[in-house]
PDB file of N, CA and C in Angstrom:
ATOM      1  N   UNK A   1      37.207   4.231 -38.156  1.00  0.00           N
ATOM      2  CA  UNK A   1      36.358   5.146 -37.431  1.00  0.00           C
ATOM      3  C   UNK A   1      34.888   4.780 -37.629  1.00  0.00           C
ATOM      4  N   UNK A   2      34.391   4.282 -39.135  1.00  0.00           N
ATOM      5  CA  UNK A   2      32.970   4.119 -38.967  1.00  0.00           C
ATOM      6  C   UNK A   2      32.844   2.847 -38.147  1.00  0.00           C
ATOM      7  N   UNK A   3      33.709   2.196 -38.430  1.00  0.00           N
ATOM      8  CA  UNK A   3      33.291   0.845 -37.852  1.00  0.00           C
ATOM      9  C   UNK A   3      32.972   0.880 -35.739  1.00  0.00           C
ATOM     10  N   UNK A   4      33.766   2.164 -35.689  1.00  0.00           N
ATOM     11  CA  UNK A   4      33.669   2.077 -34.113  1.00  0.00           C
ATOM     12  C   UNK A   4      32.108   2.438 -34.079  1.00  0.00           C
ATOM     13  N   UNK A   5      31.746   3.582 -34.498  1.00  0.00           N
ATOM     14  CA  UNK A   5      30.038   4.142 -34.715  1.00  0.00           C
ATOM     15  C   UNK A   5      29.134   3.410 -34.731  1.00  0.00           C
ATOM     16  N   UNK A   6      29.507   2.266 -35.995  1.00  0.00           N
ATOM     17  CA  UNK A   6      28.561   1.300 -36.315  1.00  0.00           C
ATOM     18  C   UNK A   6      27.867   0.547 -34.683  1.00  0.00           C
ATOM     19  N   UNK A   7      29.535   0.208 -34.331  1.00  0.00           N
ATOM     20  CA  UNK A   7      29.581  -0.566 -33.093  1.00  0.00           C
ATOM     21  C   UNK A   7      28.639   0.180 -31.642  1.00  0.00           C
ATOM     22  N   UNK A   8      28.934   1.587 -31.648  1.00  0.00           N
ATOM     23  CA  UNK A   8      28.265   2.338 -30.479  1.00  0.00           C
ATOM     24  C   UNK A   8      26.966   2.115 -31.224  1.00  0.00           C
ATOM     25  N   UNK A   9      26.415   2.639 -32.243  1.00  0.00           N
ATOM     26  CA  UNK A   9      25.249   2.442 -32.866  1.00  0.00           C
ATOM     27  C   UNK A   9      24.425   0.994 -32.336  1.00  0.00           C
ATOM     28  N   UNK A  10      25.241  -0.057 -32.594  1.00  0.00           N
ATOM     29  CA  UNK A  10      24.844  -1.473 -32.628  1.00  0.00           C
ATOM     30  C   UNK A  10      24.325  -1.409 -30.937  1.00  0.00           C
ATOM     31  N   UNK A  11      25.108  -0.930 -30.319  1.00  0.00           N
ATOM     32  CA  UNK A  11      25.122  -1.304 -28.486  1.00  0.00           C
ATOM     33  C   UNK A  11      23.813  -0.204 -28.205  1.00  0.00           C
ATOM     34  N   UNK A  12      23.556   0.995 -29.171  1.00  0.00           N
ATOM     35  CA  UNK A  12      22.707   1.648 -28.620  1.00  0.00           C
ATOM     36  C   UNK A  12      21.452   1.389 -28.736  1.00  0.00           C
ATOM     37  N   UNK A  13      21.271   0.882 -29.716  1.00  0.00           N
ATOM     38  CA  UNK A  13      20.511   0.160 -30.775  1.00  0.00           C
ATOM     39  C   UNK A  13      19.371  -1.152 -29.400  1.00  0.00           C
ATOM     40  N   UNK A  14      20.732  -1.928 -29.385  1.00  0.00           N
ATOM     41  CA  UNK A  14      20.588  -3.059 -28.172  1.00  0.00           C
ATOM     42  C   UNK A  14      19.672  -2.424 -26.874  1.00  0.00           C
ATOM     43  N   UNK A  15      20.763  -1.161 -25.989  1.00  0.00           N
ATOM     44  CA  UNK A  15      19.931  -0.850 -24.835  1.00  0.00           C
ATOM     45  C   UNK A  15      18.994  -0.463 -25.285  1.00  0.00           C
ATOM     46  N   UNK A  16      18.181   0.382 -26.324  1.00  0.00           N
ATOM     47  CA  UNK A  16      16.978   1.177 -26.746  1.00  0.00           C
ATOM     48  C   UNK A  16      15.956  -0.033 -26.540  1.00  0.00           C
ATOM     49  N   UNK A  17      15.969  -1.026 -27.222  1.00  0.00           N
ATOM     50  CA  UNK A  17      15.371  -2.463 -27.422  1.00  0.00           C
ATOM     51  C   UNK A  17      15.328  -3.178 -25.935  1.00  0.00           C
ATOM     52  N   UNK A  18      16.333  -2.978 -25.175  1.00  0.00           N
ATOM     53  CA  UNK A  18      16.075  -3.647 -23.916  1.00  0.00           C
ATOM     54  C   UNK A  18      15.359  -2.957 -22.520  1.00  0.00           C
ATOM     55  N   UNK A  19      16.128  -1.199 -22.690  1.00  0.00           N
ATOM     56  CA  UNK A  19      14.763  -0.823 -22.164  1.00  0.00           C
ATOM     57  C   UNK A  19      13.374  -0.976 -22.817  1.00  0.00           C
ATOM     58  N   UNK A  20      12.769  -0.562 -23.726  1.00  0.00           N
ATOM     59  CA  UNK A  20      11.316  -0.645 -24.432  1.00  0.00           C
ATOM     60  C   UNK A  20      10.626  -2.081 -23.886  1.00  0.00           C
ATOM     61  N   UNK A  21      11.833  -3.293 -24.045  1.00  0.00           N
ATOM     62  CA  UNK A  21      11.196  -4.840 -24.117  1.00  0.00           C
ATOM     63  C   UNK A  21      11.116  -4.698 -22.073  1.00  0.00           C
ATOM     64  N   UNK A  22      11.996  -3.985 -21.322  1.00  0.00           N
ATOM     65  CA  UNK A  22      11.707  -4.195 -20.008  1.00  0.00           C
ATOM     66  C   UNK A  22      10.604  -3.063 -19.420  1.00  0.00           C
ATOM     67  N   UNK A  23      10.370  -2.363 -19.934  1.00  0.00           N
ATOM     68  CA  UNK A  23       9.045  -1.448 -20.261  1.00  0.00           C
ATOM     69  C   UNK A  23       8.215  -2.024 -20.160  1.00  0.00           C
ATOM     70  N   UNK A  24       7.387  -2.731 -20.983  1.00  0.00           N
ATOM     71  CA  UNK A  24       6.414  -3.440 -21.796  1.00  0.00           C
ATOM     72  C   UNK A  24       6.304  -4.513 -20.531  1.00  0.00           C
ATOM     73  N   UNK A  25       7.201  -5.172 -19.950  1.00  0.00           N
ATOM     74  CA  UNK A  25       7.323  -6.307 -19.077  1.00  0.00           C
ATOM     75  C   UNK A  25       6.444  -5.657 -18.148  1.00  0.00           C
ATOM     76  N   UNK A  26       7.278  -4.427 -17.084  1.00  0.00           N
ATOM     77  CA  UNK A  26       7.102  -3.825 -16.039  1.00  0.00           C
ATOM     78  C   UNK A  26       5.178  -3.164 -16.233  1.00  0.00           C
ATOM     79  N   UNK A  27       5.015  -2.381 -17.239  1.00  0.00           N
ATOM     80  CA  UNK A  27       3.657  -2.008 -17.670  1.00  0.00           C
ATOM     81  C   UNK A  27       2.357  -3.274 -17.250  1.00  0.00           C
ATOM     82  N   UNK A  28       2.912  -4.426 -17.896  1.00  0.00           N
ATOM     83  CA  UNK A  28       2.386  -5.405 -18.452  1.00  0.00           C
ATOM     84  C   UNK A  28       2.096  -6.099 -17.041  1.00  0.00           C
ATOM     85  N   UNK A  29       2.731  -6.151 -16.119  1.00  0.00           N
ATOM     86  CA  UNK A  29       2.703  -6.698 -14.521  1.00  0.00           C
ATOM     87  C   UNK A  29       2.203  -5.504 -13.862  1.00  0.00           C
ATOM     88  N   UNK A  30       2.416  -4.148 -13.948  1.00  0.00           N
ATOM     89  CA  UNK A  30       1.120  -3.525 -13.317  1.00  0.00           C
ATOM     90  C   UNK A  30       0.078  -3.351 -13.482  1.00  0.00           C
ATOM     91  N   UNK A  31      -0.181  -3.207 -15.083  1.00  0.00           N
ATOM     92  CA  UNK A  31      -2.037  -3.854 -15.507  1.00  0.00           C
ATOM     93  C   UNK A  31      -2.282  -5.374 -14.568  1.00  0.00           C
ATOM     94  N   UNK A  32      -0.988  -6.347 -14.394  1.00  0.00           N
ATOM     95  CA  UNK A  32      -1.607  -7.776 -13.732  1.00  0.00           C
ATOM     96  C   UNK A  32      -1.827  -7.658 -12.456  1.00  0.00           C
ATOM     97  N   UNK A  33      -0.787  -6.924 -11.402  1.00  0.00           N
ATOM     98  CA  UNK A  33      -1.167  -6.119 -10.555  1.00  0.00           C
ATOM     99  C   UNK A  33      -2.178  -5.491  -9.804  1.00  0.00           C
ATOM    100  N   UNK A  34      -2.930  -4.192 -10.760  1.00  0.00           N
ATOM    101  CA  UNK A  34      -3.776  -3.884 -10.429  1.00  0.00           C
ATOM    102  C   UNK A  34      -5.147  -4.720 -10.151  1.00  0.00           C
ATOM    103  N   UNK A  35      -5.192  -5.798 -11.231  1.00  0.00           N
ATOM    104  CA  UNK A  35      -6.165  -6.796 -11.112  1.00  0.00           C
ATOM    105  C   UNK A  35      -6.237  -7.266 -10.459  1.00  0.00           C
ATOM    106  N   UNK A  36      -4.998  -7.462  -9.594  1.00  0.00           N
ATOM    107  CA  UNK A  36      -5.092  -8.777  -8.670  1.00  0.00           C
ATOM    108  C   UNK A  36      -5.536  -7.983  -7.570  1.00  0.00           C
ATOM    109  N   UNK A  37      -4.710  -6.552  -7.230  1.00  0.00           N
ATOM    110  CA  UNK A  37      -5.411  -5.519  -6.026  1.00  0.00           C
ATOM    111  C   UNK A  37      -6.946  -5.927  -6.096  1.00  0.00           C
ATOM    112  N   UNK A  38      -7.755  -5.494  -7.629  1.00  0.00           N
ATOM    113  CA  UNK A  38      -9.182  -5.749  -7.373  1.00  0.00           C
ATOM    114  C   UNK A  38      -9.623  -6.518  -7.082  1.00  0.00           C
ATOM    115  N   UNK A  39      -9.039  -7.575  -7.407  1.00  0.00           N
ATOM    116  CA  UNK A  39     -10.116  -8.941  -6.909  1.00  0.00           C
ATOM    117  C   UNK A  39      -9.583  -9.298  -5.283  1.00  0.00           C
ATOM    118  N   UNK A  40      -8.768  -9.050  -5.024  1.00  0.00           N
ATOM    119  CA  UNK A  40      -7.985  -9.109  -3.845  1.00  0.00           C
ATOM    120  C   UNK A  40      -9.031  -8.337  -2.549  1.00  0.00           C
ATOM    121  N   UNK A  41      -9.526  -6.732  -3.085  1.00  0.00           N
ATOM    122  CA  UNK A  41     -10.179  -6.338  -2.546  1.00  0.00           C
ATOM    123  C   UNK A  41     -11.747  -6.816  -2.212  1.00  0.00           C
ATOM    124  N   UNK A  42     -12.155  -7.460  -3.374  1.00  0.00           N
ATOM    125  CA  UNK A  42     -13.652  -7.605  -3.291  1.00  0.00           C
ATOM    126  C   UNK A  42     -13.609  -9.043  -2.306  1.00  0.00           C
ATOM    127  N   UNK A  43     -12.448 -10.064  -1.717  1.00  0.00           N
ATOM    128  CA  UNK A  43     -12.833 -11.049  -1.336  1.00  0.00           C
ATOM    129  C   UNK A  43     -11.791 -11.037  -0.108  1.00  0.00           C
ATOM    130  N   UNK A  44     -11.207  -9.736   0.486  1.00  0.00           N
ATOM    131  CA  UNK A  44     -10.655  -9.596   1.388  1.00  0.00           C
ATOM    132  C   UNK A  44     -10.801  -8.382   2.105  1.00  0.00           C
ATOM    133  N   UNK A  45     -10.835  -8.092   3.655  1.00  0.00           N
ATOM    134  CA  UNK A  45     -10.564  -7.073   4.422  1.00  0.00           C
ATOM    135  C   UNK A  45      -9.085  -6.843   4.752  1.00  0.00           C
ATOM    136  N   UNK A  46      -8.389  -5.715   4.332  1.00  0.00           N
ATOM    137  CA  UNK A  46      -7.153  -5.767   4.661  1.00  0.00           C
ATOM    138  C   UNK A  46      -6.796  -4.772   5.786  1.00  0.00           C
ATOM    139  N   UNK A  47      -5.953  -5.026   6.524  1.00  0.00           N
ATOM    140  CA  UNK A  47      -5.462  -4.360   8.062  1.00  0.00           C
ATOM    141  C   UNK A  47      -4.123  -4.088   7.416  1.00  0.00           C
ATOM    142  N   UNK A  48      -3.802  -3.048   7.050  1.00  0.00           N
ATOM    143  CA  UNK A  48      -2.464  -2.544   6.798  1.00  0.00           C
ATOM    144  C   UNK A  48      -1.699  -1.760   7.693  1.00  0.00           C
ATOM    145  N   UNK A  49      -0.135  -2.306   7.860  1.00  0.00           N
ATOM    146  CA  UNK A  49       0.385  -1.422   8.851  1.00  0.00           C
ATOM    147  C   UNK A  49       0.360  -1.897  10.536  1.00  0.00           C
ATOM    148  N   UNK A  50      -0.236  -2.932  10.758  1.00  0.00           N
ATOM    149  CA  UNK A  50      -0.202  -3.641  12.284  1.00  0.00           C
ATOM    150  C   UNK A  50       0.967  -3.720  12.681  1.00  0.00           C
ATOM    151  N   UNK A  51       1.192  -2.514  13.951  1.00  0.00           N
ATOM    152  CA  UNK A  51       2.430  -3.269  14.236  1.00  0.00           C
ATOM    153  C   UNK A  51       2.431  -4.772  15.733  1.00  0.00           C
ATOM    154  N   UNK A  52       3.232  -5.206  15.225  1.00  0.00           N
ATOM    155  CA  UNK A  52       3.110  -6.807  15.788  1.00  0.00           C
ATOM    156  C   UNK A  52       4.003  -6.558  17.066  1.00  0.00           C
ATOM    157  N   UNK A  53       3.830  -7.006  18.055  1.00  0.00           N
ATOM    158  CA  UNK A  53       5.388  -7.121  19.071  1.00  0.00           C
ATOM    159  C   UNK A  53       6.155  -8.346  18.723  1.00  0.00           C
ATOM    160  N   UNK A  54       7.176  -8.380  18.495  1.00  0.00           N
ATOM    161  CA  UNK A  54       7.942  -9.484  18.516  1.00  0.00           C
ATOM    162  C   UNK A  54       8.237  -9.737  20.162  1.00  0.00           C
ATOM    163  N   UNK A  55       9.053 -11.215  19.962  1.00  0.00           N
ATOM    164  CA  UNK A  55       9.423 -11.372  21.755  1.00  0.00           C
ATOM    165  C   UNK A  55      10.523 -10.622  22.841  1.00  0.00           C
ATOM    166  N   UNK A  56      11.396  -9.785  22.037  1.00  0.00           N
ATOM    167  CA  UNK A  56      12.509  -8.853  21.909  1.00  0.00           C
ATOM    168  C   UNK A  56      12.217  -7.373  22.414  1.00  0.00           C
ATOM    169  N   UNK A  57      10.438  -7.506  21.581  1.00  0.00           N
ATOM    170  CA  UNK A  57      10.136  -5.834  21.976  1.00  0.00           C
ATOM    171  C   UNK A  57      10.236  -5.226  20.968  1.00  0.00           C
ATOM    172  N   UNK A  58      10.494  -5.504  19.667  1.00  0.00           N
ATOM    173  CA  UNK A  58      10.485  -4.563  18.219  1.00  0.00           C
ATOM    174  C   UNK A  58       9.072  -4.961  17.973  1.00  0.00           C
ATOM    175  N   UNK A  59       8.412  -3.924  17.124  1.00  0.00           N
ATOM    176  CA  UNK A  59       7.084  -4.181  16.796  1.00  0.00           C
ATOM    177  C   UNK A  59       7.561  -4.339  15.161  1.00  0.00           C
ATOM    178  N   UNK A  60       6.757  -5.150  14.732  1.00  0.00           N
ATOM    179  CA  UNK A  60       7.156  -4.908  13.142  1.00  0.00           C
ATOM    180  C   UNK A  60       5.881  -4.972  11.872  1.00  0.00           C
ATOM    181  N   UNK A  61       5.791  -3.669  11.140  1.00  0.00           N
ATOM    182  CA  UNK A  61       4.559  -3.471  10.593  1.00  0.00           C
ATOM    183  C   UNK A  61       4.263  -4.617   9.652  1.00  0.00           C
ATOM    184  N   UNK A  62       2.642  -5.154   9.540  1.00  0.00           N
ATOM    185  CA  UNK A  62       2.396  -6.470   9.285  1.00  0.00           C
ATOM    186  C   UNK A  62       0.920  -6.097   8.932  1.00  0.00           C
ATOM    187  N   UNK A  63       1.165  -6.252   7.178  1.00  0.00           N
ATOM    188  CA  UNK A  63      -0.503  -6.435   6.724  1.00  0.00           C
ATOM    189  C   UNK A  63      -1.352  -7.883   6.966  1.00  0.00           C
ATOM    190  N   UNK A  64      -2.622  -7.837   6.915  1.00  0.00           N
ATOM    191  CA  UNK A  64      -3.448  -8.560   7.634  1.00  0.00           C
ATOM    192  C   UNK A  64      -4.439  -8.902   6.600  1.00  0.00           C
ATOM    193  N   UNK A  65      -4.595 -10.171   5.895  1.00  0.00           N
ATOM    194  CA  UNK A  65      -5.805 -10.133   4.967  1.00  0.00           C
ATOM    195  C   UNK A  65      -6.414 -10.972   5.613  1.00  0.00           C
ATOM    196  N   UNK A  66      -7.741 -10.702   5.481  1.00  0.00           N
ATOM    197  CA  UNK A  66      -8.881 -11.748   6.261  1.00  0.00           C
ATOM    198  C   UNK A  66      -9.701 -11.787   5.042  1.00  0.00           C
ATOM    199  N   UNK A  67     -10.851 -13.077   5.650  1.00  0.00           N
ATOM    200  CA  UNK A  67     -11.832 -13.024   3.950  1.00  0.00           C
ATOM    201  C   UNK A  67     -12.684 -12.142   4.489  1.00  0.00           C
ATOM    202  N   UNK A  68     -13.055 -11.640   3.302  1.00  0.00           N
ATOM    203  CA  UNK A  68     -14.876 -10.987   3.964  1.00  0.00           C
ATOM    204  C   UNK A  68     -16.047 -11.585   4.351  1.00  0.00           C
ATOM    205  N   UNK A  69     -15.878 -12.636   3.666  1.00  0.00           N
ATOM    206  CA  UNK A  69     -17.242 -14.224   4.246  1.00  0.00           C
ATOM    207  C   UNK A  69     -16.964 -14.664   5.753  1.00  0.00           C
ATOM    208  N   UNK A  70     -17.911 -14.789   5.959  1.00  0.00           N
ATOM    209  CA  UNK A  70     -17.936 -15.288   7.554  1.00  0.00           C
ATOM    210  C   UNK A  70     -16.765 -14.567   8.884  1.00  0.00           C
ATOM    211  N   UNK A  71     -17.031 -15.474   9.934  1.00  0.00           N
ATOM    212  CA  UNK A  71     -16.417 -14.894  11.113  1.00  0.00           C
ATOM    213  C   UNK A  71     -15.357 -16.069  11.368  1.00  0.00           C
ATOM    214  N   UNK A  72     -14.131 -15.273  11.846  1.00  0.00           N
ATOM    215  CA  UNK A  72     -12.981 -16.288  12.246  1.00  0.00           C
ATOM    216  C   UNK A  72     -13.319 -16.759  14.000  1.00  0.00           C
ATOM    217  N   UNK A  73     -12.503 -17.640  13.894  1.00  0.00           N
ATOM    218  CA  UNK A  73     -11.065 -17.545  13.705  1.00  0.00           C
ATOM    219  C   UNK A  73     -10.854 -18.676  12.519  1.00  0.00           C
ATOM    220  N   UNK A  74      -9.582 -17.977  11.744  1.00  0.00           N
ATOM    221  CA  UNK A  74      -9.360 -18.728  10.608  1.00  0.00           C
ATOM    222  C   UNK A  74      -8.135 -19.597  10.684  1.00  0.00           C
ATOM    223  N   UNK A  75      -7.459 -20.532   9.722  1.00  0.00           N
ATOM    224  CA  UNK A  75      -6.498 -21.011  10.312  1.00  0.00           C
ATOM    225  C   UNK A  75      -5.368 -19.498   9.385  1.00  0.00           C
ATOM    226  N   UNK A  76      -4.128 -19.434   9.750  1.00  0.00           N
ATOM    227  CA  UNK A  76      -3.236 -18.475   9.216  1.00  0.00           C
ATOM    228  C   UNK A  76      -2.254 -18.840   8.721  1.00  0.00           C
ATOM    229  N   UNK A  77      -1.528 -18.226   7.557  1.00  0.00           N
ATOM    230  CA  UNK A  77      -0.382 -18.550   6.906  1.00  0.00           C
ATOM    231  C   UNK A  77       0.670 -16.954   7.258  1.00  0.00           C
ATOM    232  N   UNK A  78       1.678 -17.062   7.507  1.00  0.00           N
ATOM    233  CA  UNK A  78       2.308 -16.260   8.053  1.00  0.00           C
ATOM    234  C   UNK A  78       3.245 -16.167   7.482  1.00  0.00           C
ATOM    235  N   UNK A  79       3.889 -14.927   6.172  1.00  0.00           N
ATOM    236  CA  UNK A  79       5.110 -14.767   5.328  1.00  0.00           C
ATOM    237  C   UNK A  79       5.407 -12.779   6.157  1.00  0.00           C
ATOM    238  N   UNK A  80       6.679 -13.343   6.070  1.00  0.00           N
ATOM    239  CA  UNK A  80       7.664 -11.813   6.548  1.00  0.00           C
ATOM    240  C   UNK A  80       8.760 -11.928   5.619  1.00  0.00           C
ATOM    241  N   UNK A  81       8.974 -10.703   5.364  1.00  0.00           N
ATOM    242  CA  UNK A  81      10.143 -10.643   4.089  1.00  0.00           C
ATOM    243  C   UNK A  81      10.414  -9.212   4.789  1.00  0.00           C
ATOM    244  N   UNK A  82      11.605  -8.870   4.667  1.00  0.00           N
ATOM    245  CA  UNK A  82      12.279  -7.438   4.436  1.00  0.00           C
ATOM    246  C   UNK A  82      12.296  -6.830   2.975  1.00  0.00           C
ATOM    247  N   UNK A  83      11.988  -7.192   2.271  1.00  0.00           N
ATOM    248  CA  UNK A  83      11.883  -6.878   0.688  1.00  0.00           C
ATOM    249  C   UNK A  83      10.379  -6.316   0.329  1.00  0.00           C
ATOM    250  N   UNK A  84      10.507  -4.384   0.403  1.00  0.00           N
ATOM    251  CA  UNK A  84       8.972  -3.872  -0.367  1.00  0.00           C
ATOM    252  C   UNK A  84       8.063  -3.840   0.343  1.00  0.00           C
ATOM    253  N   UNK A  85       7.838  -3.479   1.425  1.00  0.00           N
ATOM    254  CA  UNK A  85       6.631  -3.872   2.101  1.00  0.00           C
ATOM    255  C   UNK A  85       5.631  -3.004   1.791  1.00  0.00           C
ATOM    256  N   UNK A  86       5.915  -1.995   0.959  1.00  0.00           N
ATOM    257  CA  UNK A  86       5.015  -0.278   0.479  1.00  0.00           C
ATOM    258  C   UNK A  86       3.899  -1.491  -0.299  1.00  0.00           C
ATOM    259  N   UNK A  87       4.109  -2.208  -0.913  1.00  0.00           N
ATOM    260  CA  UNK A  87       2.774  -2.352  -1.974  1.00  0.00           C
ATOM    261  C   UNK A  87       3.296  -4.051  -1.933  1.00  0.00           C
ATOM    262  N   UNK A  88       2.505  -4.784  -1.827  1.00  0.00           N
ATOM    263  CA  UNK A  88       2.519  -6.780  -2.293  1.00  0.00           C
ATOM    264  C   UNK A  88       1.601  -6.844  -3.845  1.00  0.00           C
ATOM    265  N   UNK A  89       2.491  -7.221  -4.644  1.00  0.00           N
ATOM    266  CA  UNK A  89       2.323  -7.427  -5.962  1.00  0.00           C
ATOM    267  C   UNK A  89       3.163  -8.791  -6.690  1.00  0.00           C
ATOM    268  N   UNK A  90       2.782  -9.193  -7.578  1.00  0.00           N
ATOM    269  CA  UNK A  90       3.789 -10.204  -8.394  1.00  0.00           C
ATOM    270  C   UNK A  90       3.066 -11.424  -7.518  1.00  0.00           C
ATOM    271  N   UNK A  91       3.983 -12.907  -7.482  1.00  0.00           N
ATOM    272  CA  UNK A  91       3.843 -13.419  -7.212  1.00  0.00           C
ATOM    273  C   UNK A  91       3.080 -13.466  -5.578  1.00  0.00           C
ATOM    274  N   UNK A  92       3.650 -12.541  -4.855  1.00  0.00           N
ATOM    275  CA  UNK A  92       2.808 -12.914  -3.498  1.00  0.00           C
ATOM    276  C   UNK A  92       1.477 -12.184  -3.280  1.00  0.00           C
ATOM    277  N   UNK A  93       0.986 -11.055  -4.097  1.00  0.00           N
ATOM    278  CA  UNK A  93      -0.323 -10.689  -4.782  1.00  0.00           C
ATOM    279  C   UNK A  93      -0.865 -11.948  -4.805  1.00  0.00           C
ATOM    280  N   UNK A  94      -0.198 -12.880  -5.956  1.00  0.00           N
ATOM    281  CA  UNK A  94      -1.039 -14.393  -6.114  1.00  0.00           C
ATOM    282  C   UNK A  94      -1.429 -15.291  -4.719  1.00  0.00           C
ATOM    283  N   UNK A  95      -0.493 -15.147  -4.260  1.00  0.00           N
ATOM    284  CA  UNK A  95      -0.535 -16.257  -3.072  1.00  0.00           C
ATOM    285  C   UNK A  95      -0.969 -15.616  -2.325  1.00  0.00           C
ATOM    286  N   UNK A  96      -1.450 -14.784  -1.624  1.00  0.00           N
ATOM    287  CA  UNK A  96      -2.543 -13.751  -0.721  1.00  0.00           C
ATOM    288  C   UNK A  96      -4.101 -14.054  -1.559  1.00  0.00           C
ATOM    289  N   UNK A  97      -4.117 -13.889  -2.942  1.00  0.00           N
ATOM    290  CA  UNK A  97      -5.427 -14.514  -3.454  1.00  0.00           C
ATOM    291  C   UNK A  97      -5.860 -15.552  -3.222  1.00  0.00           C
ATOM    292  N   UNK A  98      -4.913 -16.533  -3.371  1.00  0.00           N
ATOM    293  CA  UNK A  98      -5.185 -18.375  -3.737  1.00  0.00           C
ATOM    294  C   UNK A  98      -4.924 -18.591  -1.993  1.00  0.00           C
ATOM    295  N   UNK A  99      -5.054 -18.152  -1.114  1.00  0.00           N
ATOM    296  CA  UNK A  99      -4.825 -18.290   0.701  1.00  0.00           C
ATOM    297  C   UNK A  99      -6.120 -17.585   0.684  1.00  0.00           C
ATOM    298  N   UNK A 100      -6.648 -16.555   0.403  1.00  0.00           N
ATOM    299  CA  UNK A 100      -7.797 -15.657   0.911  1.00  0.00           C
ATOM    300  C   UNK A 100      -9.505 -16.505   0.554  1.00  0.00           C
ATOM    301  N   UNK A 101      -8.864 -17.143  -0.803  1.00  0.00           N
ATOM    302  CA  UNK A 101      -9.836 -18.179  -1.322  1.00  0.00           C
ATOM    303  C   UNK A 101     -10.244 -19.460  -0.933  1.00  0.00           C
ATOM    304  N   UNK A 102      -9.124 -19.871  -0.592  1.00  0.00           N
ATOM    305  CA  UNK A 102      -9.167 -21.145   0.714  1.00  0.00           C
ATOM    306  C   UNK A 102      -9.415 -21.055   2.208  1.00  0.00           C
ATOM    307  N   UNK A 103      -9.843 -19.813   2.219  1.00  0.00           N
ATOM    308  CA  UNK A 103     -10.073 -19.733   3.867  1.00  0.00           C
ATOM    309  C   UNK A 103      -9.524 -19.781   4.734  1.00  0.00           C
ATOM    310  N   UNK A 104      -8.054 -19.215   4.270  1.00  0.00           N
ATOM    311  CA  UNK A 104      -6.958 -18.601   5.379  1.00  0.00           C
ATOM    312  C   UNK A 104      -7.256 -17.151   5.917  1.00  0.00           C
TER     313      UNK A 104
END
């Protein structure tokens, strides 16, 4: 009998440690996050919510970063995902920076 305890103990032990360590992760990428929003903001105008026509006739909502320096037309990089569209963070946060900086 103790030994089963030990065992639930041991496994509880484990998830306690794996939520806290995926905590700390998740925290740790919205402090990186937010940063990237700021700097994101100071060197971009963003158009959120455009809806686009496709050739079909569906419109489909489509944020828009432009730089704030100068007047376009710029050349464009064009990513669509079905995945999250409420907030761009993580990696494509990055790549909206490092495109906004190069004068896409």
């Amino acid at each position: 009998m103790k030994t089963i305890h030990r065992a639930r103990a041991g496994a509880l032990l484990l998830l306690c440690g794996t939520i806290l360590a995926t905590s700390q992760i998740a925290f740790a990428q919205d402090e990186e996050d937010t940063r990237g929003h700021q700097k994101l903001a100071a060197i971009a105008r963003v158009e959120s919510m455009v809806m686009v026509p496709m050739r079909d006739g569906v419109k489909l909502a489509t944020d828009v970063y432009l730089p704030r320096e100068g007047e376009g037309p710029w050349p464009a990089i064009f990513v669509k995902t079905p995945y999250n569209f409420n907030r761009i963070g993580g990696i494509q946060l990055e790549w909206a920076i490092e495109a906004i900086e190069r004068g896409y």
